[in-house]
C-alpha atoms as a PDB file:
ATOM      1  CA  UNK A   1      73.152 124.742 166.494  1.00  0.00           C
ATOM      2  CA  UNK A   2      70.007 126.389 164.802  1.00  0.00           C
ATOM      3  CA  UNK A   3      68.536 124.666 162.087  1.00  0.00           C
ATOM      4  CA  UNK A   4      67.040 127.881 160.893  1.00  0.00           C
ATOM      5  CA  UNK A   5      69.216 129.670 157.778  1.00  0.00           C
ATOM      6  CA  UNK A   6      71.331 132.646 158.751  1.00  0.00           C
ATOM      7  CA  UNK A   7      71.661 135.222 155.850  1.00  0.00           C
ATOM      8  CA  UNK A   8      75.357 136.433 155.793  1.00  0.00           C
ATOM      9  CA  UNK A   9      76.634 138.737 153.254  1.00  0.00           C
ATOM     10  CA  UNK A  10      79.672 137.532 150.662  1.00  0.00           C
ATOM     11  CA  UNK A  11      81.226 139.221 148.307  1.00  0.00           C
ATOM     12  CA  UNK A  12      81.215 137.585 144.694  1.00  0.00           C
ATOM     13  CA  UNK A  13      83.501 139.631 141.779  1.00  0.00           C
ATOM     14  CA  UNK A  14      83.413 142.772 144.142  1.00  0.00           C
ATOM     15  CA  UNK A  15      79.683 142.500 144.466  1.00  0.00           C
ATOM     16  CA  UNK A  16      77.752 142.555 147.587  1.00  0.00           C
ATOM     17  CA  UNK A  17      75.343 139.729 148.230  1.00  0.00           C
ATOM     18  CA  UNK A  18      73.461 137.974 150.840  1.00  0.00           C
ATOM     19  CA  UNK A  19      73.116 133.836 151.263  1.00  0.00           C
ATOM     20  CA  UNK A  20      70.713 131.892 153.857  1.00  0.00           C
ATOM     21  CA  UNK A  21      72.456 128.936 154.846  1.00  0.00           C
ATOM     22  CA  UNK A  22      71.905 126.202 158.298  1.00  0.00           C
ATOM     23  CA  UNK A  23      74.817 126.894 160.404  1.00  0.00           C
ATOM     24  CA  UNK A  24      75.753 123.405 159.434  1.00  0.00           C
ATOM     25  CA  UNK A  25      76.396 124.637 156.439  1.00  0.00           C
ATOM     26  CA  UNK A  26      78.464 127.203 157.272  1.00  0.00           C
ATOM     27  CA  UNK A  27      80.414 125.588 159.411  1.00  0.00           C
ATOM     28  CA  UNK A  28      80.909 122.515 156.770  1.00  0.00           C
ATOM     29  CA  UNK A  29      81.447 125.664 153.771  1.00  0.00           C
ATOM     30  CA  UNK A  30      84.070 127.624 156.301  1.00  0.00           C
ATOM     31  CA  UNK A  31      85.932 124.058 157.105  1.00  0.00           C
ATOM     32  CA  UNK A  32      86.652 123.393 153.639  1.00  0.00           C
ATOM     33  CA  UNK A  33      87.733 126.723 152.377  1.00  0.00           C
ATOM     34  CA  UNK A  34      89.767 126.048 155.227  1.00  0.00           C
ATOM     35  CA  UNK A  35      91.138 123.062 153.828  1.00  0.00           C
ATOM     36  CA  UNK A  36      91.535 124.102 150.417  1.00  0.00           C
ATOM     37  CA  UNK A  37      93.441 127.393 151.629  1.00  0.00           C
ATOM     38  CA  UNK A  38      90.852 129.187 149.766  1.00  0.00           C
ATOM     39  CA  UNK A  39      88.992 132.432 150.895  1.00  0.00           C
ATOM     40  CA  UNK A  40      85.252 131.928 151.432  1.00  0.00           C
ATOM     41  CA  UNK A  41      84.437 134.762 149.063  1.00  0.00           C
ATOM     42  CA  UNK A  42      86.849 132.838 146.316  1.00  0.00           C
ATOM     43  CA  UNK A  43      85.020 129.973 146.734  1.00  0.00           C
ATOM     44  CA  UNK A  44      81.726 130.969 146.615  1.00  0.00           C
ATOM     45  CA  UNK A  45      82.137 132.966 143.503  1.00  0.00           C
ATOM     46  CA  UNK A  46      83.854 129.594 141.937  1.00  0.00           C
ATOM     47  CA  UNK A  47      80.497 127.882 142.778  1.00  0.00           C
ATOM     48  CA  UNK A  48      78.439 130.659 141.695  1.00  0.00           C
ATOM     49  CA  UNK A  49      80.312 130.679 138.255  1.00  0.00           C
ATOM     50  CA  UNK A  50      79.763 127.062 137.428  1.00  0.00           C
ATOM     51  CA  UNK A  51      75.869 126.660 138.793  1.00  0.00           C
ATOM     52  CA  UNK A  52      73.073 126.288 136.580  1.00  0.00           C
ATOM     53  CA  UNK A  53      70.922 129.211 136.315  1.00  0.00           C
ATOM     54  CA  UNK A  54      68.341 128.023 137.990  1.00  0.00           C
ATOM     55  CA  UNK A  55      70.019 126.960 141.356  1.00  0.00           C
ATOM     56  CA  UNK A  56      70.160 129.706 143.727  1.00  0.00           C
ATOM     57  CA  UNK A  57      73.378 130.011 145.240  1.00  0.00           C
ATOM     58  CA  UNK A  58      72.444 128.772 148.700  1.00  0.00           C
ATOM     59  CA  UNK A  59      71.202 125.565 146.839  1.00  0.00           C
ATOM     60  CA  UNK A  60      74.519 125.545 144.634  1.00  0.00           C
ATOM     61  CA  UNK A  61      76.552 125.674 147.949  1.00  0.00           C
ATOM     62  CA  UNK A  62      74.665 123.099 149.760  1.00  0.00           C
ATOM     63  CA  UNK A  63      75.408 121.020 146.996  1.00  0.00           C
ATOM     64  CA  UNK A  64      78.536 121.753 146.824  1.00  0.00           C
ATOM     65  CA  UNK A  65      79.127 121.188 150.855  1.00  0.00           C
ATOM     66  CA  UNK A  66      77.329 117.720 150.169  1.00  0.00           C
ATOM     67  CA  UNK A  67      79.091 116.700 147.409  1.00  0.00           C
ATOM     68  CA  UNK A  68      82.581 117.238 149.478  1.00  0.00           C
ATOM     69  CA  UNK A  69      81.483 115.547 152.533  1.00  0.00           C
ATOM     70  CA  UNK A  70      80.054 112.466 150.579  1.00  0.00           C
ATOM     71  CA  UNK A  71      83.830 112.485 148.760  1.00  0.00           C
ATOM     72  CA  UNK A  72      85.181 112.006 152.018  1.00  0.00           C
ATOM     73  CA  UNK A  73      83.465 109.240 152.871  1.00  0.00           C
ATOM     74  CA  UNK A  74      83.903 107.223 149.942  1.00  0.00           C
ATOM     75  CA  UNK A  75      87.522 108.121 150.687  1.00  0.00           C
ATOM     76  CA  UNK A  76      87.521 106.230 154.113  1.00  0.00           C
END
């Protein structure tokens, strides 16, 4: 697993764009779409809707993937 970011292109309200993300992230962002029955797209224009302005969306979904994962913990 690379710990370099791989740019990968979503599609956010029928717009193109690109996000740089770890593969860990990815994989942790693809699991819980997964989860929540939820297209990736779906999901990342949810995020991108409700982030501050000044959070780029590869910081809004690491933040997002960390705030899920530290959920499940406390859930255990």
């Amino acid at each position: 697993m690379s710990g370099r970011p791989k740019k990968r292109s979503l599609t956010l309200r029928g717009h193109r764009t690109s996000v740089s993300l770890e593969d860990a992230f990815w994989q942790e962002f693809r699991r819980i779409a997964a989860d929540k029955d939820t297209a990736i797209n779906a999901m990342a224009a949810e995020i991108d809707a409700k982030r501050e302005l000044d959070v780029g969306l590869a910081s809004a979904i690491r933040l997002f993937v960390l705030e899920d994962l530290k959920a499940k913990v406390a859930a255990e």
